[in-house]
Protein backbone atom coordinates (compact mmCIF):
# COMPACT_ATOMS: atom_id res chain seq x y z
CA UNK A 1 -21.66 -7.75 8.54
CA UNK A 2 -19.39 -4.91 8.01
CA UNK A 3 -16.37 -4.92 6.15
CA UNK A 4 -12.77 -4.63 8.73
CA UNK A 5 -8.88 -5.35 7.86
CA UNK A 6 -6.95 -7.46 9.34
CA UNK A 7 -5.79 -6.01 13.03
CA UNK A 8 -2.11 -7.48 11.60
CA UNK A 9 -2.25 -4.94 8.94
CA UNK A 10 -3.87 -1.97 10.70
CA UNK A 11 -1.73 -1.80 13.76
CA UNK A 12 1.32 -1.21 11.29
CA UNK A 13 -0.10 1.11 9.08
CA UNK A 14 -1.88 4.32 9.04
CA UNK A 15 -5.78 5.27 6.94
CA UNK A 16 -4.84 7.27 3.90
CA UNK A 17 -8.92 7.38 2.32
CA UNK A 18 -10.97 4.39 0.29
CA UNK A 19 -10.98 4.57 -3.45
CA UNK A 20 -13.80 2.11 -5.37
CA UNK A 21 -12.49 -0.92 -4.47
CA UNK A 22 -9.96 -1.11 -1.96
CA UNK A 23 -8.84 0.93 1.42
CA UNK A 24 -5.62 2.60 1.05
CA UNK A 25 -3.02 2.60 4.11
CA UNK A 26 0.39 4.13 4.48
CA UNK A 27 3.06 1.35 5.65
CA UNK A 28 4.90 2.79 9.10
CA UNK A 29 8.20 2.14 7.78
CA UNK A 30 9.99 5.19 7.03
CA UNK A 31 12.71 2.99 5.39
CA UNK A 32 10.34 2.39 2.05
CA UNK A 33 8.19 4.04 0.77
CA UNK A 34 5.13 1.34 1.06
CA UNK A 35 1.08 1.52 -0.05
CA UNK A 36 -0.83 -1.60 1.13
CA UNK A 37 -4.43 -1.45 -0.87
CA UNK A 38 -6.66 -3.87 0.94
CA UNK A 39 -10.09 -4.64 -1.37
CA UNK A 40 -12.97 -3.88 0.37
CA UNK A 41 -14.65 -7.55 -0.27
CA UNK A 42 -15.36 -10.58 2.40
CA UNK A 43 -13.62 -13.47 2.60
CA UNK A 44 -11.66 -12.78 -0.60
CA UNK A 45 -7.41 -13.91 -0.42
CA UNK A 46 -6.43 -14.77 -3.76
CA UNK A 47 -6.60 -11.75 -6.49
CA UNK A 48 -8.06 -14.35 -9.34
CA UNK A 49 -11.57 -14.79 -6.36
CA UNK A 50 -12.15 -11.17 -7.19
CA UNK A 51 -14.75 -10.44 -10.21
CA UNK A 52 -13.55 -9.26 -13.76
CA UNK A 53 -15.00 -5.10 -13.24
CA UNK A 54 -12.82 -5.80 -9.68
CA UNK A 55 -9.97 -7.13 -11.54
CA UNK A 56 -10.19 -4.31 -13.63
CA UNK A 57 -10.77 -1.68 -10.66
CA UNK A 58 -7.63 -3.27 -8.61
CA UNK A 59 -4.98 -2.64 -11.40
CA UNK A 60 -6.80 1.10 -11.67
CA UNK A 61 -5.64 1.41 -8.27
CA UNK A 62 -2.56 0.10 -8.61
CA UNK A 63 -1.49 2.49 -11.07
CA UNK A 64 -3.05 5.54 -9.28
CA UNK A 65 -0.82 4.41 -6.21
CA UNK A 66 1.88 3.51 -8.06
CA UNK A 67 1.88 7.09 -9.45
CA UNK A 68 1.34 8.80 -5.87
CA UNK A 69 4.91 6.66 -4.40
CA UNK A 70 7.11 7.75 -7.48
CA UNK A 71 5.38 11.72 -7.66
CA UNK A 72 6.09 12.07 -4.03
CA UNK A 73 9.24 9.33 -3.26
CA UNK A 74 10.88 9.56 -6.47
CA UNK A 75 12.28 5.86 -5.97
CA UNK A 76 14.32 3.87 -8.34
CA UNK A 77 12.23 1.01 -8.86
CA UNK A 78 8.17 -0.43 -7.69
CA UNK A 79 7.90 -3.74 -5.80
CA UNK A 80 4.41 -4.86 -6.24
CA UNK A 81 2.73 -7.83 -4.80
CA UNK A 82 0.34 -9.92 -2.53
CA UNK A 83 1.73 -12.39 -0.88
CA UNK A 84 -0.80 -13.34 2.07
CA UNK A 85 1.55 -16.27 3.80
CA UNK A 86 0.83 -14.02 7.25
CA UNK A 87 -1.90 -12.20 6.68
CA UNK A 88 -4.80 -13.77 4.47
CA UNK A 89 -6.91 -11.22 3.58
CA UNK A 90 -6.70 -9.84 0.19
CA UNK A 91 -4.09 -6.79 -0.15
CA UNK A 92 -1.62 -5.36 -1.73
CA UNK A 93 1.69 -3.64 -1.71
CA UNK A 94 3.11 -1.12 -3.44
CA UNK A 95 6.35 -0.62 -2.40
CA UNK A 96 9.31 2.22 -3.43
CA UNK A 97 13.05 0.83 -3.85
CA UNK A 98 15.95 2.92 -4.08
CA UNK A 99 19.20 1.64 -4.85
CA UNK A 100 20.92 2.88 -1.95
CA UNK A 101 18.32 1.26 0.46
CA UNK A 102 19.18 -1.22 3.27
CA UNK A 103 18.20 -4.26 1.51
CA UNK A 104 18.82 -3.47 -2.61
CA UNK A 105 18.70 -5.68 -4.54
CA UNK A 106 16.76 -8.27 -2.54
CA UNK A 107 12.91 -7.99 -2.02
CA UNK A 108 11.69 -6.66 1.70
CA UNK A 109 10.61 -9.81 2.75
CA UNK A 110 14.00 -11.79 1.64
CA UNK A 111 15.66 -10.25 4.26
CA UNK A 112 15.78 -9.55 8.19
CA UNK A 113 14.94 -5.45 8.21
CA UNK A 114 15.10 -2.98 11.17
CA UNK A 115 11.02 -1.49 10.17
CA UNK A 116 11.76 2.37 11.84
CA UNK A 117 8.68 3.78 12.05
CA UNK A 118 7.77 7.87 10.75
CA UNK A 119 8.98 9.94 13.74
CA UNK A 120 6.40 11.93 14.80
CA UNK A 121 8.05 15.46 13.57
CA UNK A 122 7.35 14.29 9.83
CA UNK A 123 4.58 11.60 10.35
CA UNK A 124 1.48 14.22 9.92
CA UNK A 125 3.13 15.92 6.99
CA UNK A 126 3.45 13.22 4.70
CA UNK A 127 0.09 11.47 5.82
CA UNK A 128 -1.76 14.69 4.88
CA UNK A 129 0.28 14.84 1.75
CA UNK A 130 -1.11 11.02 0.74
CA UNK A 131 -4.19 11.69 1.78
CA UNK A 132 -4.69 14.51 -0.33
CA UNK A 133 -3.24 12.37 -3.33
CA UNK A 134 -5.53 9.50 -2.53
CA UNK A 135 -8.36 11.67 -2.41
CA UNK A 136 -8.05 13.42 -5.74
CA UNK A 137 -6.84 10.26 -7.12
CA UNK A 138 -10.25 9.46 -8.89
CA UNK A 139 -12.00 12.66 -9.28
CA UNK A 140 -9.19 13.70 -11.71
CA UNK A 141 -10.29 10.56 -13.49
């Protein structure tokens, strides 16, 4: 059985590339800057169900796309989490806050937000941009 994410996660987001472990998407919500890494393992939701080397992989990740939002967003702050009360399947975001955003200092999901999505004039640029990042992400390891 292949691997797939969640529909609920893909029709909001776009493919930026797979690193070891997990599939790395681009949030369509030009109001944050937002990674969501979704491990590539079945029938996993809780980050303790993954195995130690995974553990280990996942936070590898997380810095590596923790890096990419703060070289190329420059934000004031990372969010980080998994929450999975919607959406089950393992994943995680990565998420850059700026102090001047609509909803500073509360978390993106304390709050009703208007999600604009990348207009099309500037979509392509920036996905090629993270795409390119994720890519070299671990060959410069």
């Amino acid at each position: 059985m292949k691997f797939t994410i969640d529909p609920r996660i893909l029709c909001s987001s776009f493919e930026l590339g797979d690193w070891p472990l997990s599939s790395i998407l681009l949030k369509d919500n030009v109001n944050f800057p937002w990674l969501i890494l979704v491990p590539r393992v079945k029938a996993i939701q809780e980050i303790w169900q993954l195995s130690a080397s995974q553990r280990h992989t996942l936070m590898d990740e997380l810095h590596a796309a923790s890096t990419i939002v703060q070289d190329v967003f420059k934000p004031n702050k990372l969010n980080i989490g998994s929450l999975g009360n919607i959406v089950s399947q393992l994943h995680v975001h990565v998420i850059g806050r700026f102090i001047n955003d609509d909803l500073w200092p509360h978390g993106v999901w304390q709050a009703a937000q208007t999600v604009v999505a990348y207009p099309e004039t500037t979509r392509g640029q920036i996905i090629d941009e993270l795409r390119i990042r994720v890519a070299q992400a671990f060959i410069l390891r």
